[in-house]
Protein backbone atom coordinates (compact mmCIF):
# COMPACT_ATOMS: atom_id res chain seq x y z
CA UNK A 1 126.97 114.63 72.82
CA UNK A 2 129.65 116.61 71.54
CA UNK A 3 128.91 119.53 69.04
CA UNK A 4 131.60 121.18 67.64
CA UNK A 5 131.26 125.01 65.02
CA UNK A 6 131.04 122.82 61.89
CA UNK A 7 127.41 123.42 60.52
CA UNK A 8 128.03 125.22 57.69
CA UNK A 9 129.64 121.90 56.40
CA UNK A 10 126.56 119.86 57.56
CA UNK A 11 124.15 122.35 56.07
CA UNK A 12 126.51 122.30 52.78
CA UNK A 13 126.39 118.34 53.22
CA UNK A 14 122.30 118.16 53.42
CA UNK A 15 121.91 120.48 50.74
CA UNK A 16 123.83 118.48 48.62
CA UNK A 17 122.01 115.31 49.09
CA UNK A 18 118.99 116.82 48.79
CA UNK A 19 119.55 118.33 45.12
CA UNK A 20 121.40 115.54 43.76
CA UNK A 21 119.80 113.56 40.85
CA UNK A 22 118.95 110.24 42.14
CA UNK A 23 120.53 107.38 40.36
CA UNK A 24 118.78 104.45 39.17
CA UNK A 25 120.83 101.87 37.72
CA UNK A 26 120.24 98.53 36.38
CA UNK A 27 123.28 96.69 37.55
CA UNK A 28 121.18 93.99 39.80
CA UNK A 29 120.84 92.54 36.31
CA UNK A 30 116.88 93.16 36.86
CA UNK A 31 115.53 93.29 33.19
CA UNK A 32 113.79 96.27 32.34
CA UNK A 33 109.64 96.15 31.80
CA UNK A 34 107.34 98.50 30.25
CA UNK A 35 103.94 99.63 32.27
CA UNK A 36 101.01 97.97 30.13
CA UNK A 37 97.44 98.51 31.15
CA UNK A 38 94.66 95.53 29.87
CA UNK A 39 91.21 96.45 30.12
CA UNK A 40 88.32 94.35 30.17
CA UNK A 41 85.53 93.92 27.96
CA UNK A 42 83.13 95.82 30.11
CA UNK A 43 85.61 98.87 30.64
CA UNK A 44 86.04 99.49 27.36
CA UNK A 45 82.01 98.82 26.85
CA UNK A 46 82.05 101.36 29.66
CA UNK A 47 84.74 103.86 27.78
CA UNK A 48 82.74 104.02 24.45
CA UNK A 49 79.22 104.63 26.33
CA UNK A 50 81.11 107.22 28.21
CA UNK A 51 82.55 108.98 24.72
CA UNK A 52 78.95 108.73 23.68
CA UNK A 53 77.51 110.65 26.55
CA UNK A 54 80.59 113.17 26.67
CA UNK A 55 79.14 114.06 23.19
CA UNK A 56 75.63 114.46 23.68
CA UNK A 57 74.13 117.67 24.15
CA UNK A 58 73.75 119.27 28.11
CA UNK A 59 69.72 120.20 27.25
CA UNK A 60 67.22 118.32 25.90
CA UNK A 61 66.27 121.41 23.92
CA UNK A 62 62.69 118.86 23.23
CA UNK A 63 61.80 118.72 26.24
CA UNK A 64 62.36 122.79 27.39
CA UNK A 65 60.58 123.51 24.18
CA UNK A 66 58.00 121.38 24.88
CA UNK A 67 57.77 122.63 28.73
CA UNK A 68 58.29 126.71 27.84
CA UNK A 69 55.14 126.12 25.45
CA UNK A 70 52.86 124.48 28.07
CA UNK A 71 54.01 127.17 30.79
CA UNK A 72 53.29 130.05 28.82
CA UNK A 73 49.83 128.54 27.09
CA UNK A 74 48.81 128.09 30.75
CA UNK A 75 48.13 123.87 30.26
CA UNK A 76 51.07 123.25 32.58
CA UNK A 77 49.41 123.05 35.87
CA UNK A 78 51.31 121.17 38.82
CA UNK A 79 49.90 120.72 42.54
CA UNK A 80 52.13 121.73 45.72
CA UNK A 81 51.19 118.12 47.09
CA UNK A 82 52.81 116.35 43.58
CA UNK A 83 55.75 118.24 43.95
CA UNK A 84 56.54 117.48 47.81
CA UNK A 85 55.49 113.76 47.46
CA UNK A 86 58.11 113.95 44.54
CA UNK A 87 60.76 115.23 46.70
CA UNK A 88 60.07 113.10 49.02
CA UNK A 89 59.84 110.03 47.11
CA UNK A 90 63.20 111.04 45.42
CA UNK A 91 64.80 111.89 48.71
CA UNK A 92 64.05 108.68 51.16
């Protein structure tokens, strides 16, 4: 292989390629289309229910009222063997 003191003009050569606009053309003749998207029934079913939830409240404000007022009336009374057959149950 024979390597001669020319690599500025290769460097210059790459670095033209590289920032050069591509060109696209259409001289194949191929006819020129537009990107459509069709959904179906049940995505846009699914789209509105998922606008509807986007504009719900976070916090059931009910239900923390309703909990805050049992916790600090002391009626809110939950055993440690409910709440680890609950995460249990939820877990496996």
């Amino acid at each position: 292989m024979y390597i001669n003191n020319n690599i500025q003009s290769i460097a210059g050569a790459y670095a033209m390629n590289k920032t050069a606009p591509a060109k696209r053309s259409n001289e194949a003749g191929m006819a020129s289309f537009r990107d459509e998207v069709h959904l179906s029934s049940e995505a846009q079913t699914f789209r509105s229910m998922l606008q509807d939830l986007k504009g719900m409240d976070d916090v059931r404000q009910d239900k923390v009222d309703f909990y805050t007022a049992a916790i600090e009336s002391g009626n809110y009374d939950v055993s440690a063997a409910n709440i680890a057959s609950r995460m249990l149950t939820n877990r496996f």
